[in-house]
PDB file of N, CA and C in Angstrom:
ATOM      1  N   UNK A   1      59.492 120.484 242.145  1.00  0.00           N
ATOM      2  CA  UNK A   1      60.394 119.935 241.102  1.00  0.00           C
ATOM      3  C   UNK A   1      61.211 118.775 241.662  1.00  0.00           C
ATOM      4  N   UNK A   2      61.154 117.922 240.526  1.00  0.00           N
ATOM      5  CA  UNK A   2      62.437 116.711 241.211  1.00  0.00           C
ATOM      6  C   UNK A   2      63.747 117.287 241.422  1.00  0.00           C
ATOM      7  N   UNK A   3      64.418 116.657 242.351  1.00  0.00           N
ATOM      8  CA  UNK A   3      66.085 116.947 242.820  1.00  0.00           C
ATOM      9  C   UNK A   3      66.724 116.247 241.480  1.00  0.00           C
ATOM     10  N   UNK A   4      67.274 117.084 240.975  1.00  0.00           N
ATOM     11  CA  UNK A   4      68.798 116.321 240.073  1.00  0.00           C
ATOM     12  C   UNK A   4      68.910 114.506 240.259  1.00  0.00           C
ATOM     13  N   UNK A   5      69.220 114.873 241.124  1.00  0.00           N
ATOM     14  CA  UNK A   5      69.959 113.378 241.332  1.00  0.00           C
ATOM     15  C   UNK A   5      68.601 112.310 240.727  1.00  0.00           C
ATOM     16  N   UNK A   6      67.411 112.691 241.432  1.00  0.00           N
ATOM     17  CA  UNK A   6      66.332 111.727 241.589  1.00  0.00           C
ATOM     18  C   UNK A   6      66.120 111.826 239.518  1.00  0.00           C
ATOM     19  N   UNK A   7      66.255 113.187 239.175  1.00  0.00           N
ATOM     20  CA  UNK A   7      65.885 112.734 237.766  1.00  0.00           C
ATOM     21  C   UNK A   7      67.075 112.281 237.198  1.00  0.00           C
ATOM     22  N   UNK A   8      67.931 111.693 237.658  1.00  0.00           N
ATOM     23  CA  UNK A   8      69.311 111.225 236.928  1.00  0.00           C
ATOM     24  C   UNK A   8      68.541 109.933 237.324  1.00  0.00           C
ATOM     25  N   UNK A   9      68.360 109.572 238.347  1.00  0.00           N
ATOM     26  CA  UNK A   9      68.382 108.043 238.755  1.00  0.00           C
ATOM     27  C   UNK A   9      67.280 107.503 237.666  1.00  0.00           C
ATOM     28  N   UNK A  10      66.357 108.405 237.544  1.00  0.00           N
ATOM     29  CA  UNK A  10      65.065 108.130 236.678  1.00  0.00           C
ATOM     30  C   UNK A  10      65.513 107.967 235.445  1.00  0.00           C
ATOM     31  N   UNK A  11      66.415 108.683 234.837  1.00  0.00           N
ATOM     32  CA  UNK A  11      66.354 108.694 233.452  1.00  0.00           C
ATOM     33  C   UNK A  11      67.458 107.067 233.310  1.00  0.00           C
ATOM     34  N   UNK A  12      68.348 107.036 234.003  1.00  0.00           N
ATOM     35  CA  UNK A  12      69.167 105.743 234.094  1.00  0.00           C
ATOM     36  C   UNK A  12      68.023 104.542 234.079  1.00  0.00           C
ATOM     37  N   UNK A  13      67.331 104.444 234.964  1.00  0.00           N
ATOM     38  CA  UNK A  13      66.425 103.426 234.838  1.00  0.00           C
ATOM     39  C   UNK A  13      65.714 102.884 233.612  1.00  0.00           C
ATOM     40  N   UNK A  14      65.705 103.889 232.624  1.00  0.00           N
ATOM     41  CA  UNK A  14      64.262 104.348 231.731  1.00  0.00           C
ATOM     42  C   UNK A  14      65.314 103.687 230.616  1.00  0.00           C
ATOM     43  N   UNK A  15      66.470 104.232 230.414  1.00  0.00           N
ATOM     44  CA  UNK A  15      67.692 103.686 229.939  1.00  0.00           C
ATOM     45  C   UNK A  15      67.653 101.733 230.207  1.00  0.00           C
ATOM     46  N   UNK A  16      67.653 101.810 231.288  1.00  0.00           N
ATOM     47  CA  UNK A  16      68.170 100.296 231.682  1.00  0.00           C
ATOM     48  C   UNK A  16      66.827  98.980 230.952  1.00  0.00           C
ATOM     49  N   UNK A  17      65.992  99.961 231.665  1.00  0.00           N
ATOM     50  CA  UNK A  17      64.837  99.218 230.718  1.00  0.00           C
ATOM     51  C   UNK A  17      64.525  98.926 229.197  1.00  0.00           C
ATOM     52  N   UNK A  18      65.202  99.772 228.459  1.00  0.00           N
ATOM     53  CA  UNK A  18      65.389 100.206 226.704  1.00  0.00           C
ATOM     54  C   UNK A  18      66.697  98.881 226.548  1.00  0.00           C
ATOM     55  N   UNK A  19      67.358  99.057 227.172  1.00  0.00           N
ATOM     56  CA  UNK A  19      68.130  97.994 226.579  1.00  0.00           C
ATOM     57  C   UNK A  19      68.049  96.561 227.005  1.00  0.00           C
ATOM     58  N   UNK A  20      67.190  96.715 228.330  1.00  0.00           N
ATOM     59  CA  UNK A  20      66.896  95.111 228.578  1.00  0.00           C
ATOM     60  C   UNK A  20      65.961  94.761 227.169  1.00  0.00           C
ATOM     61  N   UNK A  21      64.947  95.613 226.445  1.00  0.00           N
ATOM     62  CA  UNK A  21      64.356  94.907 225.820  1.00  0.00           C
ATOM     63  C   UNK A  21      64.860  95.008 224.522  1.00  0.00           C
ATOM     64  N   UNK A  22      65.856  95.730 224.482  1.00  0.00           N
ATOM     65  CA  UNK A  22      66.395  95.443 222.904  1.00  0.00           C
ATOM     66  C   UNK A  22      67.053  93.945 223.224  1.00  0.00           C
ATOM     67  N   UNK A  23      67.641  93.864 224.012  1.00  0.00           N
ATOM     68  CA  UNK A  23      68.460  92.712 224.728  1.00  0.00           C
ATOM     69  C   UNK A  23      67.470  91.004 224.436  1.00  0.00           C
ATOM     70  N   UNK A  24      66.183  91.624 224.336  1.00  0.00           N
ATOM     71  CA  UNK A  24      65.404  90.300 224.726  1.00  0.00           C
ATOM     72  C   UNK A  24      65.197  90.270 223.450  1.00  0.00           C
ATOM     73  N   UNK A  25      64.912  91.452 222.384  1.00  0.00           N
ATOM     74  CA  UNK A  25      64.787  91.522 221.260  1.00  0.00           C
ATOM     75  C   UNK A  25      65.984  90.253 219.996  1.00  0.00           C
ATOM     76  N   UNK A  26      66.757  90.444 220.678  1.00  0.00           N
ATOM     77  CA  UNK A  26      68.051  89.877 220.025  1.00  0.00           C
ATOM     78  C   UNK A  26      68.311  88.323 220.874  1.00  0.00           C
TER      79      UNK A  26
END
């Protein structure tokens, strides 16, 4: 199983990426 942290960092990323492209969207 992933460590906490590593699926926090993951889900932040997954996040960061969703709004870069709403971002590019606009």
């Amino acid at each position: 199983m992933l460590r906490p942290s590593c699926a926090v960092h993951i889900y932040s990323a997954f996040w960061v990426k969703l709004l870069i492209r709403k971002s590019r969207f606009c």
